[in-house]
Protein backbone atom coordinates (compact mmCIF):
# COMPACT_ATOMS: atom_id res chain seq x y z
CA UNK A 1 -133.06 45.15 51.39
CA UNK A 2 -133.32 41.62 52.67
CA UNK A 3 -131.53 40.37 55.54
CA UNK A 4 -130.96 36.99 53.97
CA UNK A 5 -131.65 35.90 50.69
CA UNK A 6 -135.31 34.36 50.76
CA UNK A 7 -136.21 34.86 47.25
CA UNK A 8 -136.72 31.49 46.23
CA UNK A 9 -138.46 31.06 50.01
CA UNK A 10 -141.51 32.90 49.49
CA UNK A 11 -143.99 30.58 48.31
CA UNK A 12 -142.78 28.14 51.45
CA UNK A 13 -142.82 31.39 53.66
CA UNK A 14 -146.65 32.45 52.89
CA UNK A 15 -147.97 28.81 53.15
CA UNK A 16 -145.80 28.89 56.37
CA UNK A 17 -147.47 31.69 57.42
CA UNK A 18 -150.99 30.73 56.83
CA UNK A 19 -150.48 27.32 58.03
CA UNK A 20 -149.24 28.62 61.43
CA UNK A 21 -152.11 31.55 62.10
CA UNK A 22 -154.53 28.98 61.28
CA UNK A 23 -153.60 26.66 63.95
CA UNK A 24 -152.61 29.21 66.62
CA UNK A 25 -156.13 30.78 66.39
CA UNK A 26 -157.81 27.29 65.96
CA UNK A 27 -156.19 26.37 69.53
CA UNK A 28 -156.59 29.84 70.92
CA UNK A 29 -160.54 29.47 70.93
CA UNK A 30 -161.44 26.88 73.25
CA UNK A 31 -159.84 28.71 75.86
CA UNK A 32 -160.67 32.00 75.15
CA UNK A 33 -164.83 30.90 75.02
CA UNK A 34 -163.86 29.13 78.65
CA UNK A 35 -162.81 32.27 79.61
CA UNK A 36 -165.20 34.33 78.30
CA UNK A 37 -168.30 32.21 79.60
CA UNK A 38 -166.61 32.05 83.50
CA UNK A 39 -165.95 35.75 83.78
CA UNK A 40 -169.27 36.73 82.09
CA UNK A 41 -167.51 38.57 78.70
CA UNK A 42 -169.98 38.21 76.69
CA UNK A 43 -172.45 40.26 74.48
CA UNK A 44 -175.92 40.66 75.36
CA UNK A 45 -178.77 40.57 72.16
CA UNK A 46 -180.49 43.86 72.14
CA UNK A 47 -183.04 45.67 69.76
CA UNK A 48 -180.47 45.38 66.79
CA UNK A 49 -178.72 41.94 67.26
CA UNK A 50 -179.62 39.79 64.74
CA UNK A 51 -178.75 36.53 67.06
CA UNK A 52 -179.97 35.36 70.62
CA UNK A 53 -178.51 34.47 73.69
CA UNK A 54 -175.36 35.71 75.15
CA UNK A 55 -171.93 35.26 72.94
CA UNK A 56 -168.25 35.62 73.90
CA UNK A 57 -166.68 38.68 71.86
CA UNK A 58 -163.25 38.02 72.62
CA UNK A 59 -162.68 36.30 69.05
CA UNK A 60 -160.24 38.85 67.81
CA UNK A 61 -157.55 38.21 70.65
CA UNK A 62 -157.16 34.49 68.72
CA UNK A 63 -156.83 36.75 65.59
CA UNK A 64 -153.93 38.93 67.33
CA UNK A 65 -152.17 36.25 69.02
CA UNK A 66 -151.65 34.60 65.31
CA UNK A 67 -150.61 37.58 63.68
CA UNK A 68 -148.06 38.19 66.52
CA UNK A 69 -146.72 34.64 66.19
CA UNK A 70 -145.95 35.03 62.57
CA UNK A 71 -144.41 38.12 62.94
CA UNK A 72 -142.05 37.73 65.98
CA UNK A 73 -141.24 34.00 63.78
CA UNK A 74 -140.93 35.50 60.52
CA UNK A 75 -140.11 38.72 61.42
CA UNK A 76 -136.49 38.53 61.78
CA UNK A 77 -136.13 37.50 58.14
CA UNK A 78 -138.32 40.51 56.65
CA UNK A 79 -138.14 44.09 57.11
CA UNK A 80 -137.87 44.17 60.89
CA UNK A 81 -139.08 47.72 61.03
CA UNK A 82 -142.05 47.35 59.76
CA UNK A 83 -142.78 44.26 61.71
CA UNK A 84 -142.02 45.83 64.64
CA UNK A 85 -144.36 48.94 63.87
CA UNK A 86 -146.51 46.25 62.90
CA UNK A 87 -146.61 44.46 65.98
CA UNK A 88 -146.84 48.25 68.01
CA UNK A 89 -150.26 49.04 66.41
CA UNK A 90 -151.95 45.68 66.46
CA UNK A 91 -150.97 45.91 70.32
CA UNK A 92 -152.52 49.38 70.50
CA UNK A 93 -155.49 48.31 68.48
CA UNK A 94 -156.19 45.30 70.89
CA UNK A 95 -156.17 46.80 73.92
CA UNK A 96 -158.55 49.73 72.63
CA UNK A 97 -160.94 46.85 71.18
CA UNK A 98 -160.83 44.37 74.41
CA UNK A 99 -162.13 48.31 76.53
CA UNK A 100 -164.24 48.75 73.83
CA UNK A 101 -165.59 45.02 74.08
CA UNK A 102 -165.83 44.59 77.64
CA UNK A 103 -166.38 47.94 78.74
CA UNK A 104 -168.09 50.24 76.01
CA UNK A 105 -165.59 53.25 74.80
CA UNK A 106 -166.77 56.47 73.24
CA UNK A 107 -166.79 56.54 69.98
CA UNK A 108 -164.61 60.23 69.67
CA UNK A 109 -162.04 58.34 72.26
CA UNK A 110 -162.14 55.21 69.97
CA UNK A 111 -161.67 57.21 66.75
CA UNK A 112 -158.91 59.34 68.13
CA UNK A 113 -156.77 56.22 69.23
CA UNK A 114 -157.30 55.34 65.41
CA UNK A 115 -155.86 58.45 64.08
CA UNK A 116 -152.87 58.48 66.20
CA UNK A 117 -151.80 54.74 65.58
CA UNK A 118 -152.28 55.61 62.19
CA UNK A 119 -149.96 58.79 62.12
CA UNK A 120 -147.34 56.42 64.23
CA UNK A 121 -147.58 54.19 61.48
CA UNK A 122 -147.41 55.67 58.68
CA UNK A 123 -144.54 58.56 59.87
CA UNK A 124 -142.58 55.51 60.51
CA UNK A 125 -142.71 53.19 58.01
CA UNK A 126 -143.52 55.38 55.39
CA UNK A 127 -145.93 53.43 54.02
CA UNK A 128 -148.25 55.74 52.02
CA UNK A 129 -150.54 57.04 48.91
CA UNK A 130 -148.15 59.03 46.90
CA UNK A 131 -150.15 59.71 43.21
CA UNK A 132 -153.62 59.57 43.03
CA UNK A 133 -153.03 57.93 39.89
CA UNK A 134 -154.01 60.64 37.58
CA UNK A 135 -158.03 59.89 38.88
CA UNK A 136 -159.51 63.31 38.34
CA UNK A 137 -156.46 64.87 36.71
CA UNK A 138 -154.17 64.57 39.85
CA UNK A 139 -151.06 62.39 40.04
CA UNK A 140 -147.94 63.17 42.41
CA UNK A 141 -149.37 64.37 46.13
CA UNK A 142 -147.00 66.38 48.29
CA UNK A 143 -146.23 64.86 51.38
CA UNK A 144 -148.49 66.46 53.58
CA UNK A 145 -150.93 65.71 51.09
CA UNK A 146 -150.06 62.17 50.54
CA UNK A 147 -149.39 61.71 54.38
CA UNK A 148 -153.01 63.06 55.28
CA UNK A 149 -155.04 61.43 52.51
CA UNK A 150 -153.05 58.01 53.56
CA UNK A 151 -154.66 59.18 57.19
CA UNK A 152 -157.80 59.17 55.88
CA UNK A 153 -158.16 56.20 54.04
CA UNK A 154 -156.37 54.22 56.92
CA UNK A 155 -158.85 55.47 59.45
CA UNK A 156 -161.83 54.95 57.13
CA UNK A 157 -161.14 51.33 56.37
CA UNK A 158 -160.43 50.27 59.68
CA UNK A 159 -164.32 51.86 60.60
CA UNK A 160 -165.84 50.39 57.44
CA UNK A 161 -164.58 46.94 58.13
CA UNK A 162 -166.20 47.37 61.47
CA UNK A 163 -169.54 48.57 60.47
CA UNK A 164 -170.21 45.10 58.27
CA UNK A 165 -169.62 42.88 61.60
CA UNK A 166 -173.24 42.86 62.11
CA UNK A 167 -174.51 38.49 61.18
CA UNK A 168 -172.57 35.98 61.49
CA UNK A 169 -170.20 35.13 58.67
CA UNK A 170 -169.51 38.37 56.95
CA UNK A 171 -166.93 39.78 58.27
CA UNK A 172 -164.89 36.89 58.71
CA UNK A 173 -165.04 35.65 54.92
CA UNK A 174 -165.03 39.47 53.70
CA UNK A 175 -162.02 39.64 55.67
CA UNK A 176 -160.30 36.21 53.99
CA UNK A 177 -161.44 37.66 50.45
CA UNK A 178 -159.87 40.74 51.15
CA UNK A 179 -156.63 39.88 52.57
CA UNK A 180 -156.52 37.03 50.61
CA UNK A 181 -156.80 39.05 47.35
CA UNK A 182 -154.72 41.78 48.60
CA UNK A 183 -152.12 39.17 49.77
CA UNK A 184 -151.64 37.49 45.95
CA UNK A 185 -151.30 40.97 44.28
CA UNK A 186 -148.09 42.01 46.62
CA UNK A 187 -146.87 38.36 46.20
CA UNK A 188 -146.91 39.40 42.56
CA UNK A 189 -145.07 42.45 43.30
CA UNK A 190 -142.27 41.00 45.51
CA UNK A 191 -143.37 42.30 48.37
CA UNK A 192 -143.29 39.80 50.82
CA UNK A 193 -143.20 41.85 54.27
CA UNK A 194 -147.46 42.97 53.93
CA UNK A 195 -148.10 40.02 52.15
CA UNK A 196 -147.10 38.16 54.68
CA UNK A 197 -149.39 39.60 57.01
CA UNK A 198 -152.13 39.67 55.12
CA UNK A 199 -151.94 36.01 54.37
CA UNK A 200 -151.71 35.03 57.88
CA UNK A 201 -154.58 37.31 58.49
CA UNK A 202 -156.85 35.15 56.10
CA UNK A 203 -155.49 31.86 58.03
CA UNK A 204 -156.67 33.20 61.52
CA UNK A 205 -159.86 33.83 60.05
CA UNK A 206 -160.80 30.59 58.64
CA UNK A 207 -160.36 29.11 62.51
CA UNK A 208 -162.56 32.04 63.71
CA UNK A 209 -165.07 31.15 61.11
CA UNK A 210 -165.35 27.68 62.46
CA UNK A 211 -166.80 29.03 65.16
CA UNK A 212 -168.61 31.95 64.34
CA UNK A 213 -170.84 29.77 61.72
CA UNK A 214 -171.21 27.15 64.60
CA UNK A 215 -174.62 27.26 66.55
CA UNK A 216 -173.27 25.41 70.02
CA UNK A 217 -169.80 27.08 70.76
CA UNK A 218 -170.13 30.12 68.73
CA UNK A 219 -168.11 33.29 69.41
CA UNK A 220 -168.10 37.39 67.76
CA UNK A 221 -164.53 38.75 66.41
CA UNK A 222 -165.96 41.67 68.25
CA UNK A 223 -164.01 45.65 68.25
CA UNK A 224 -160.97 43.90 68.68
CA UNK A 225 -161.25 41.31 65.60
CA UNK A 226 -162.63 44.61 63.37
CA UNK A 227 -159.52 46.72 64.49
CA UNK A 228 -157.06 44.51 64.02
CA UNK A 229 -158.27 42.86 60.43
CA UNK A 230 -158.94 46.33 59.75
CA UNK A 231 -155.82 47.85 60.56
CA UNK A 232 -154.31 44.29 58.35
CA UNK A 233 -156.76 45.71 55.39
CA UNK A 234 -155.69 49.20 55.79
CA UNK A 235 -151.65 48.56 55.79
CA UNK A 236 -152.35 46.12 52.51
CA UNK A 237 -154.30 48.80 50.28
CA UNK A 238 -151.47 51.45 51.24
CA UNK A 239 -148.95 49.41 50.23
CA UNK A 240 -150.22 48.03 47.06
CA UNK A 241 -151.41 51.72 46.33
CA UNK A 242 -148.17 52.54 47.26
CA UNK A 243 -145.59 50.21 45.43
CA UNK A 244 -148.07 50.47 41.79
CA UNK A 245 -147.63 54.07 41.68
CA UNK A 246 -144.64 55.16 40.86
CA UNK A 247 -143.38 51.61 39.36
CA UNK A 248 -144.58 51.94 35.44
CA UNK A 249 -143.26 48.29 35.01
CA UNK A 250 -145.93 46.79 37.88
CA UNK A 251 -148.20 44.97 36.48
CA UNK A 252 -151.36 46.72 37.91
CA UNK A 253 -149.97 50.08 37.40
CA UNK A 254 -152.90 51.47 35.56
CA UNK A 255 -155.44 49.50 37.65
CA UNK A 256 -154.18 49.43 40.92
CA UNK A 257 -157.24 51.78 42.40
CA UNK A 258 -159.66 50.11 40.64
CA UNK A 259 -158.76 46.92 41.80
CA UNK A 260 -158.03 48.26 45.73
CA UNK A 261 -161.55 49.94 45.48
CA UNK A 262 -163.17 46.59 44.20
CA UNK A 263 -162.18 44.68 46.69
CA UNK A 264 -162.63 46.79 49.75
CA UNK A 265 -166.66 47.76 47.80
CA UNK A 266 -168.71 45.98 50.12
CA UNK A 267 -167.61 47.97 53.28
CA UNK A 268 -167.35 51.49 51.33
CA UNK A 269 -170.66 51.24 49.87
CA UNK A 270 -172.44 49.79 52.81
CA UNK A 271 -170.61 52.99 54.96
CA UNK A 272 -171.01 55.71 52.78
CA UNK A 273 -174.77 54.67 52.34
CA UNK A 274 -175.19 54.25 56.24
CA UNK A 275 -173.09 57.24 56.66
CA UNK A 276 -175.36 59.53 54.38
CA UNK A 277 -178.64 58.18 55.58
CA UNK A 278 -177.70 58.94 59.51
CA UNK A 279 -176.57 62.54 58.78
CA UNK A 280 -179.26 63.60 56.03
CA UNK A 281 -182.40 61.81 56.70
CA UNK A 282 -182.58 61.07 60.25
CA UNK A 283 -180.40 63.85 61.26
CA UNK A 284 -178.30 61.57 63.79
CA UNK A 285 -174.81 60.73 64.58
CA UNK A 286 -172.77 59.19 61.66
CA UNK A 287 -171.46 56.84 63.99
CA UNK A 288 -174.73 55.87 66.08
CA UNK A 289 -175.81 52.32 65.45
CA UNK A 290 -178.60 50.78 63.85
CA UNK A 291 -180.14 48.65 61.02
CA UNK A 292 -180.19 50.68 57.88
CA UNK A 293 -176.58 48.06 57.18
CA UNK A 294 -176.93 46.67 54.12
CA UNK A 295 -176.64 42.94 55.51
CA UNK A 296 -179.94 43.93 58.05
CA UNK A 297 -181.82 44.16 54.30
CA UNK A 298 -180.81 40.82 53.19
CA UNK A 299 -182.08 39.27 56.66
CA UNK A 300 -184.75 41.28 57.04
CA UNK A 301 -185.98 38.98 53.99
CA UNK A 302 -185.68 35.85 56.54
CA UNK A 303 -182.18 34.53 54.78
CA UNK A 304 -180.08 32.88 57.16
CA UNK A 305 -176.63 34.40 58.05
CA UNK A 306 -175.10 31.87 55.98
CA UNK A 307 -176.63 32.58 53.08
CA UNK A 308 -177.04 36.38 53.13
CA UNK A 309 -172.69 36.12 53.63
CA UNK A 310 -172.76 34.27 50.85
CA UNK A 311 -174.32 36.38 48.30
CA UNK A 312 -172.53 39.50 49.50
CA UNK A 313 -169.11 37.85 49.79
CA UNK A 314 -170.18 36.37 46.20
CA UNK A 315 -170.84 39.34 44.17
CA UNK A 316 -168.24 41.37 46.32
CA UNK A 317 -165.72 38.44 44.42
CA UNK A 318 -167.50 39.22 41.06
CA UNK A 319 -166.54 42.98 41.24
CA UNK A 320 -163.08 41.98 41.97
CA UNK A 321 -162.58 39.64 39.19
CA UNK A 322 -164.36 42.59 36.56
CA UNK A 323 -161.70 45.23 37.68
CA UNK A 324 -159.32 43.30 36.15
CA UNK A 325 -161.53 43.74 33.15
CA UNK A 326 -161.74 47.47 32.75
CA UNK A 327 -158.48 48.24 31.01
CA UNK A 328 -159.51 51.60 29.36
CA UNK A 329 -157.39 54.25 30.08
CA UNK A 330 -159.90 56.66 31.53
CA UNK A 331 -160.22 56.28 35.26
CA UNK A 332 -163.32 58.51 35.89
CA UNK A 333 -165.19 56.37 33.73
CA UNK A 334 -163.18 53.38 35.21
CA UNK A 335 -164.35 54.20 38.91
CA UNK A 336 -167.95 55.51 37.61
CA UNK A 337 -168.15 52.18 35.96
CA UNK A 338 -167.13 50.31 38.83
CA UNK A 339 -169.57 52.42 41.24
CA UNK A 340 -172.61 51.90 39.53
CA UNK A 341 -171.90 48.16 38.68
CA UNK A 342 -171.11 47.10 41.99
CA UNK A 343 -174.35 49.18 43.49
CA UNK A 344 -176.34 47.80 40.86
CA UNK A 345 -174.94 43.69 42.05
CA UNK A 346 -176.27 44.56 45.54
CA UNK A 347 -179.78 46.29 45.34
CA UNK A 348 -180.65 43.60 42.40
CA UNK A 349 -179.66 40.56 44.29
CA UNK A 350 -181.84 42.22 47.07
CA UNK A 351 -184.59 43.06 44.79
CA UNK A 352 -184.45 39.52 43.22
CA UNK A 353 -184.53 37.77 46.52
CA UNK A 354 -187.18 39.78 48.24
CA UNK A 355 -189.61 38.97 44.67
CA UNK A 356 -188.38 35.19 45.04
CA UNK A 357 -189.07 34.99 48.56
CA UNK A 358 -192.83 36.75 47.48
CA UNK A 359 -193.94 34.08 45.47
């Protein structure tokens, strides 16, 4: 129910909202760099950075401090429960990402924190995966099912967001595709509350951009900016997952996991590939870094950050627009489909660029 009648406000409200996150995190950033370079916060190249010289990490508190604007603004004409669960994670989520940026935090410690801002969430606001859609011949989950599989994809999204933030570029405009895309397709629903967040997610991101692509004051989104875009991706796929279930009149009812899986491919495949490669062929950690990402590929061929964003960004669009595409009725040949078109985008553009950059 809405608190005041705002339905012929929305349009206003999300250009509101994007307008507003883009200019607090614009101004946020000179100050947060001054900061940064005085008190020494700042990230130190190693054996896998793919930049040089030392770069504030602190981007994501500009990132925070616009999505808590909007909210605490906008908030009291929404669903204020939400926005105030909203506003408890993100707060949660940025402290564990500024320890994690400035003083290194253990990756079980990290991951737990994760898990238990998720169950917070989700107990609370309800906000969940309740039919699998009929993928595989299942539909309605209980709701322990439904409550732990919501878990799981919460948690995994938030990590796989954070395991593309390795050149500059990517996981910025990922993150304004994403939200961006998740944004219109709730806007189309009537959901305003999410979609509000998620557009004001894709404003902050265009300021940090600015700066991230810039070669004099640049600065890294760091744990904190992965978290809490994360966290912004993770609420948006619920809740589109969540209001296209059960809703036979939605217009994405029988392609809302195609299109949720499409746009989130990029970070799923790159994970699940990194993922399988630590565990099985060098017998490591899951979670212990290095440069098997696919992005490392596309610079290891000497493309510039800009670029190798680009094409990844670029084709990551493509899938999106070609989910809309597959409207036969069988989703195990939908998401088979989907799986082998989208790997097939990214190892040809890599093949094709590594034979151009031969001759």
């Amino acid at each position: 129910m809405w608190p005041i009648d705002v339905s012929n406000l929305h349009i206003e409200m999300m250009l509101f909202a994007f307008i507003l996150a883009f200019l607090v995190s614009y101004l946020s950033y000179e100050t947060i760099i001054t900061v940064a370079k005085a008190k020494h916060l700042m990230d130190e190249p190693d054996q896998r950075s793919s930049h040089k010289g030392k770069v504030p990490t602190l981007g994501g508190i500009a990132i925070y401090l616009s999505l808590l604007v909007v909210i605490l603004l906008m908030g009291a004409l929404l669903n204020t429960k939400f926005m105030l669960m909203a506003i408890t994670s993100l707060s949660v989520l940025l402290f564990l990402g500024l320890k994690d940026d400035l003083l290194v935090l253990a990756s079980r410690k990290k991951f737990t924190m994760q898990v238990v801002t998720g169950i917070v969430f989700i107990a609370f606001t309800d906000i969940r995966i309740t039919s699998l859609f009929g993928v595989f011949g299942m539909t309605t989950l209980t709701y322990l099912h439904s409550f732990l599989f919501s878990l799981f994809v919460y948690v995994l999204i938030i990590n796989a967001y954070n395991m593309i933030d390795g050149i500059d570029g990517l996981a910025g405009s990922f993150g304004v595709l994403a939200t961006l895309s998740f944004s219109t397709l709730l806007y189309l629903e009537h959901d305003i509350d999410i979609a509000l967040i998620g557009i004001a997610a894709a404003g902050a991101l265009i300021a940090f951009l600015r700066l991230n692509l810039s070669r004099f004051k640049k600065i890294f989104m760091g744990d904190t900016g992965t978290m809490i875009v994360g966290f912004c991706l993770a609420i948006l796929t619920l809740r589109f997952l969540n209001i296209t279930a059960h809703n036979t009149s939605s217009n994405f009812h029988d392609s809302a996991p195609v299109i949720a899986i499409a746009i989130l491919f990029f970070p799923l495949l790159d994970t699940l590939r990194v993922f399988a490669l630590r565990t099985f062929k060098y017998k490591t950690s899951p979670f212990k870094a290095d440069r098997n990402h696919i992005h490392h590929w596309f610079v290891d061929l000497k493309l510039s950050h800009l670029k190798v964003s680009s094409v990844l960004v670029n084709i990551n669009a493509i899938l999106i627009a070609s989910s809309f595409l597959m409207n036969f009725k069988d989703w195990t040949n939908k998401l088979w489909l989907l799986a082998i078109t989208g790997s097939s985008l990214y190892m040809g553009a890599y093949w094709l660029l590594k034979l151009l950059r031969k001759k």
